[in-house]
C-alpha atoms as a PDB file:
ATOM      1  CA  UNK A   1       0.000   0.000   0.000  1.00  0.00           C
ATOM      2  CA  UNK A   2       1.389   3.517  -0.971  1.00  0.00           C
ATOM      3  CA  UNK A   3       1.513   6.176   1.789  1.00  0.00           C
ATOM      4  CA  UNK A   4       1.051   9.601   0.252  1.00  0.00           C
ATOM      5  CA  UNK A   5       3.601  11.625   2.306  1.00  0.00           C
ATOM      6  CA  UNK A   6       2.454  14.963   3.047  1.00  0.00           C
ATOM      7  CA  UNK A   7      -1.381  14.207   2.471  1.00  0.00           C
ATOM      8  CA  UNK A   8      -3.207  15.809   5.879  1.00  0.00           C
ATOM      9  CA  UNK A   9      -3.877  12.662   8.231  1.00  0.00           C
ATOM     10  CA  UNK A  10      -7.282  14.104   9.672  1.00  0.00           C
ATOM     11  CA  UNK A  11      -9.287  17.102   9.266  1.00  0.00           C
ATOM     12  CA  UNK A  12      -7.308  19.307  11.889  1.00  0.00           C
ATOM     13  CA  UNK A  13      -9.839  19.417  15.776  1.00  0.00           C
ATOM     14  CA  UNK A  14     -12.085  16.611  14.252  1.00  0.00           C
ATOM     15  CA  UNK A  15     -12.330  13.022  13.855  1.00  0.00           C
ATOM     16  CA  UNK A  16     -12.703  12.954  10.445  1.00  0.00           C
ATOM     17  CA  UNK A  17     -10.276  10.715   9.171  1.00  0.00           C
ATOM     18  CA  UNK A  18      -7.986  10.984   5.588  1.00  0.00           C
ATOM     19  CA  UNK A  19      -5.792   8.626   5.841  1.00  0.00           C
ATOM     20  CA  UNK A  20      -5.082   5.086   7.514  1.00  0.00           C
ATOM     21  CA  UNK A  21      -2.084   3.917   9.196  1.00  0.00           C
ATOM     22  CA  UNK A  22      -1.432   0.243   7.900  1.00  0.00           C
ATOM     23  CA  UNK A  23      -3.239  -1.445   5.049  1.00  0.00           C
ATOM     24  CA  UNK A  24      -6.144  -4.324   6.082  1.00  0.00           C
ATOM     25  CA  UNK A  25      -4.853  -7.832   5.892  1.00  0.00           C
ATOM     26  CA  UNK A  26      -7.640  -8.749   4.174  1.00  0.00           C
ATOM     27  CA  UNK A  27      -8.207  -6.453   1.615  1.00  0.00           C
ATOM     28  CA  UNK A  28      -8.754  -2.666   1.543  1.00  0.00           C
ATOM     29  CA  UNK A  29     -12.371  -1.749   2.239  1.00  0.00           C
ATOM     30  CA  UNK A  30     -14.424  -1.417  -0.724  1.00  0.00           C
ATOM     31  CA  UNK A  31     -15.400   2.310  -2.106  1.00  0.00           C
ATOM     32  CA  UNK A  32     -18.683   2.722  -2.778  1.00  0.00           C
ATOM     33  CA  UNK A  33     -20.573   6.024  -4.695  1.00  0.00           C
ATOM     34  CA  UNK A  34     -22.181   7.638  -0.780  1.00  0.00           C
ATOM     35  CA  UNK A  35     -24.886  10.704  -1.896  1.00  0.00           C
ATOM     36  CA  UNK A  36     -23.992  13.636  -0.311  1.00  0.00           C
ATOM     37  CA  UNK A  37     -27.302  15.648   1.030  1.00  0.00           C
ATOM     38  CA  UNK A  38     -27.943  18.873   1.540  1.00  0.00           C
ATOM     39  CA  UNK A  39     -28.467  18.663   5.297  1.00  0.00           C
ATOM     40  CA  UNK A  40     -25.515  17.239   5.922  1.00  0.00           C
ATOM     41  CA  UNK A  41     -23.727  18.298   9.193  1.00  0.00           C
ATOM     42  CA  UNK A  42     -21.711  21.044   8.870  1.00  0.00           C
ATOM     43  CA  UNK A  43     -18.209  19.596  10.137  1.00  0.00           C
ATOM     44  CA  UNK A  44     -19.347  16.746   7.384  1.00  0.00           C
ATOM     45  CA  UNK A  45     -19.193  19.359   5.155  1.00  0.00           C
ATOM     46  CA  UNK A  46     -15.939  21.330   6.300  1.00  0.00           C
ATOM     47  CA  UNK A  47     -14.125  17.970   6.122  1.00  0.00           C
ATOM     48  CA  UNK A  48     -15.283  17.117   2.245  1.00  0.00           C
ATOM     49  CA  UNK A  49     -14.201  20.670   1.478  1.00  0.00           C
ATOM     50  CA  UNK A  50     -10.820  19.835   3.138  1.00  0.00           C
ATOM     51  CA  UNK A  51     -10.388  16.620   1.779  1.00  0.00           C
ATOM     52  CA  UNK A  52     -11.302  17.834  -1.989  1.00  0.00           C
ATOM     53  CA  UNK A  53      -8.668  20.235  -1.174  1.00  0.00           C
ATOM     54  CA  UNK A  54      -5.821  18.021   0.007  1.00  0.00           C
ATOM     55  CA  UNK A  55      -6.684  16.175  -3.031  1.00  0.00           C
ATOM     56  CA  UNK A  56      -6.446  18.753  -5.589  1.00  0.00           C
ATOM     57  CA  UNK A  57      -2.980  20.118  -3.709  1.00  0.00           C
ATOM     58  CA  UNK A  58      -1.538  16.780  -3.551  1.00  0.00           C
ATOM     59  CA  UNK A  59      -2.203  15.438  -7.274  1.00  0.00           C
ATOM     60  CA  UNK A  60      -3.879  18.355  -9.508  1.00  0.00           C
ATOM     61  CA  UNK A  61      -5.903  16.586 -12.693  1.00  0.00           C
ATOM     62  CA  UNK A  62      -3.417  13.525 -12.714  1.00  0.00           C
ATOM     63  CA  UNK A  63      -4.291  10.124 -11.727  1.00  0.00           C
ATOM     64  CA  UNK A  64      -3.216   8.820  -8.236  1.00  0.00           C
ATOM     65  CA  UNK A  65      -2.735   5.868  -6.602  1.00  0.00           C
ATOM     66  CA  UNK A  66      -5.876   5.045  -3.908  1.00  0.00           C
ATOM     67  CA  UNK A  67      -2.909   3.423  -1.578  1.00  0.00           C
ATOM     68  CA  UNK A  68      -3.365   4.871   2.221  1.00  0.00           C
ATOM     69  CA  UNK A  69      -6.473   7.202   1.606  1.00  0.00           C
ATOM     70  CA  UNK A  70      -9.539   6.319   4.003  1.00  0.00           C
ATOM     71  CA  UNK A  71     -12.416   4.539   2.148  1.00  0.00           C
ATOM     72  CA  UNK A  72     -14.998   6.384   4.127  1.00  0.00           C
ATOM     73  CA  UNK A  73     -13.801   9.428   3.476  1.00  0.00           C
ATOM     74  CA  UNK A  74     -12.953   8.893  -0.350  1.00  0.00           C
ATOM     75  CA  UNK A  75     -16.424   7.369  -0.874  1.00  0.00           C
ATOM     76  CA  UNK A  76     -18.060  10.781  -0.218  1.00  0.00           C
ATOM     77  CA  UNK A  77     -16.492  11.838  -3.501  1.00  0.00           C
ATOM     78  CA  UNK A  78     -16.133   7.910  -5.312  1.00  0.00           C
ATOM     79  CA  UNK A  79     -18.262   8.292  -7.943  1.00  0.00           C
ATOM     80  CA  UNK A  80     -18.801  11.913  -8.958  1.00  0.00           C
ATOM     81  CA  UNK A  81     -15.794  14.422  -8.124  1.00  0.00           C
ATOM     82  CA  UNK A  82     -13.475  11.530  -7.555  1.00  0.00           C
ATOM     83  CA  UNK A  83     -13.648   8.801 -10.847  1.00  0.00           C
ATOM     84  CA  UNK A  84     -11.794   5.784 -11.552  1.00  0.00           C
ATOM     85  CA  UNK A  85      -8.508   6.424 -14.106  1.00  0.00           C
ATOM     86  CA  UNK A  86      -8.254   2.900 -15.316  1.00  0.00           C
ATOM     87  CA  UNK A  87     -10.907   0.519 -16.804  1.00  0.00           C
ATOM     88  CA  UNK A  88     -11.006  -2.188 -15.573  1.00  0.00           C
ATOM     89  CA  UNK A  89     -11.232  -0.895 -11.792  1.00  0.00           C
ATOM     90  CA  UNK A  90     -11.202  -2.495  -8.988  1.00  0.00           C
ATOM     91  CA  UNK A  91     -12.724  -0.873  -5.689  1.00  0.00           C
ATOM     92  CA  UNK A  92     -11.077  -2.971  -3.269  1.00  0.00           C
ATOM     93  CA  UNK A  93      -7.683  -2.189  -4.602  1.00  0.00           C
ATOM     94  CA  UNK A  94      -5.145  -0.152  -2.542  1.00  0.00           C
ATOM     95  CA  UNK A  95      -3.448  -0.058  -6.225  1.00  0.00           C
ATOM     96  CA  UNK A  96      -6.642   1.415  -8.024  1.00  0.00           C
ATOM     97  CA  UNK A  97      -5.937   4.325  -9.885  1.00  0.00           C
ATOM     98  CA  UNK A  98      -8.320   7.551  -9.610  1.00  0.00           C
ATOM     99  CA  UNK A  99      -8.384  11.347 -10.757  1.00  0.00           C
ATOM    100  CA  UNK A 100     -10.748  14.121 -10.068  1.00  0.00           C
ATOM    101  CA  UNK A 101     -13.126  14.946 -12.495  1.00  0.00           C
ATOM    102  CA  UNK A 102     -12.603  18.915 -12.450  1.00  0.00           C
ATOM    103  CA  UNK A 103     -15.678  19.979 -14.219  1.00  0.00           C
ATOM    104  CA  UNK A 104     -17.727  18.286 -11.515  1.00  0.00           C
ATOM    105  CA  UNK A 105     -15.008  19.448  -8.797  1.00  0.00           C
ATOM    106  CA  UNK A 106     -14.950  23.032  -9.602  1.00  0.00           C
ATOM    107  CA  UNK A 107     -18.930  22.984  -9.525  1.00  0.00           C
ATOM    108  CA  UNK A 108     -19.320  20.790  -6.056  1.00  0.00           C
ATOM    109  CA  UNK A 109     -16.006  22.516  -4.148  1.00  0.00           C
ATOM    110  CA  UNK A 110     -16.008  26.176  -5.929  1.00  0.00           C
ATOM    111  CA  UNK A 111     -14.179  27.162  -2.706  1.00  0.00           C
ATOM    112  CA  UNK A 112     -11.121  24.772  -3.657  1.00  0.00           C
ATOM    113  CA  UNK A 113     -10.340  26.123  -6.753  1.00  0.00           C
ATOM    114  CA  UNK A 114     -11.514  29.509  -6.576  1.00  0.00           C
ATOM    115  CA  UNK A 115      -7.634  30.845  -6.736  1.00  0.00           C
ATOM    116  CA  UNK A 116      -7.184  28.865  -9.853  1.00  0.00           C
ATOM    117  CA  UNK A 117      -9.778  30.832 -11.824  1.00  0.00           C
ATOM    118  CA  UNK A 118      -8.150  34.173 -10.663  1.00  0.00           C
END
């Protein structure tokens, strides 16, 4: 399983996890497309903002490796601002590549990339 060095372990005074420590002897947990509503909690919120950020820092429009990046937290975005870059995929893959789809990015998390547009 690939650590991403640097990626933010947590949203910072939360519990909201980005990142897991060692990799699941039996296979990394499974993403799965979760529907975001609008009246989600707003921490829920603050930490998909966050995490859409750290992603965008960390790899831009490239595809990345799944490795150490928490299932629950990527499944929030699996799906619609976070695709699979590799056909066939496999969600239970540490290896599984990804990439954000931008268009869908920049409309969900304007926030993230509003210094990019200026």
């Amino acid at each position: 399983m690939l650590k991403h060095r640097g990626f933010p372990g947590r949203l910072p005074g939360t519990d909201h996890q980005f990142t897991i420590r060692r990799a699941n002897p039996s296979g990394a947990t499974r993403l799965t497309a979760r529907k975001r509503h609008a009246d989600r909690r707003p921490d829920d919120r603050r930490a998909d903002t966050a995490f859409m950020a750290a992603l965008w820092a960390h790899f831009g429009d490239a595809p990345f490796e799944r490795g150490n990046l928490d299932a629950g937290r990527l499944s929030w975005l699996f799906g619609a601002e976070v695709v699979p870059a590799e056909d066939p995929f496999d969600p239970e893959s540490y290896d599984a590549l990804l990439r954000i789809d931008v268009t869908r990015a920049r409309a969900a998390f304007p926030q993230v990339f509003a210094e990019d547009d200026s």
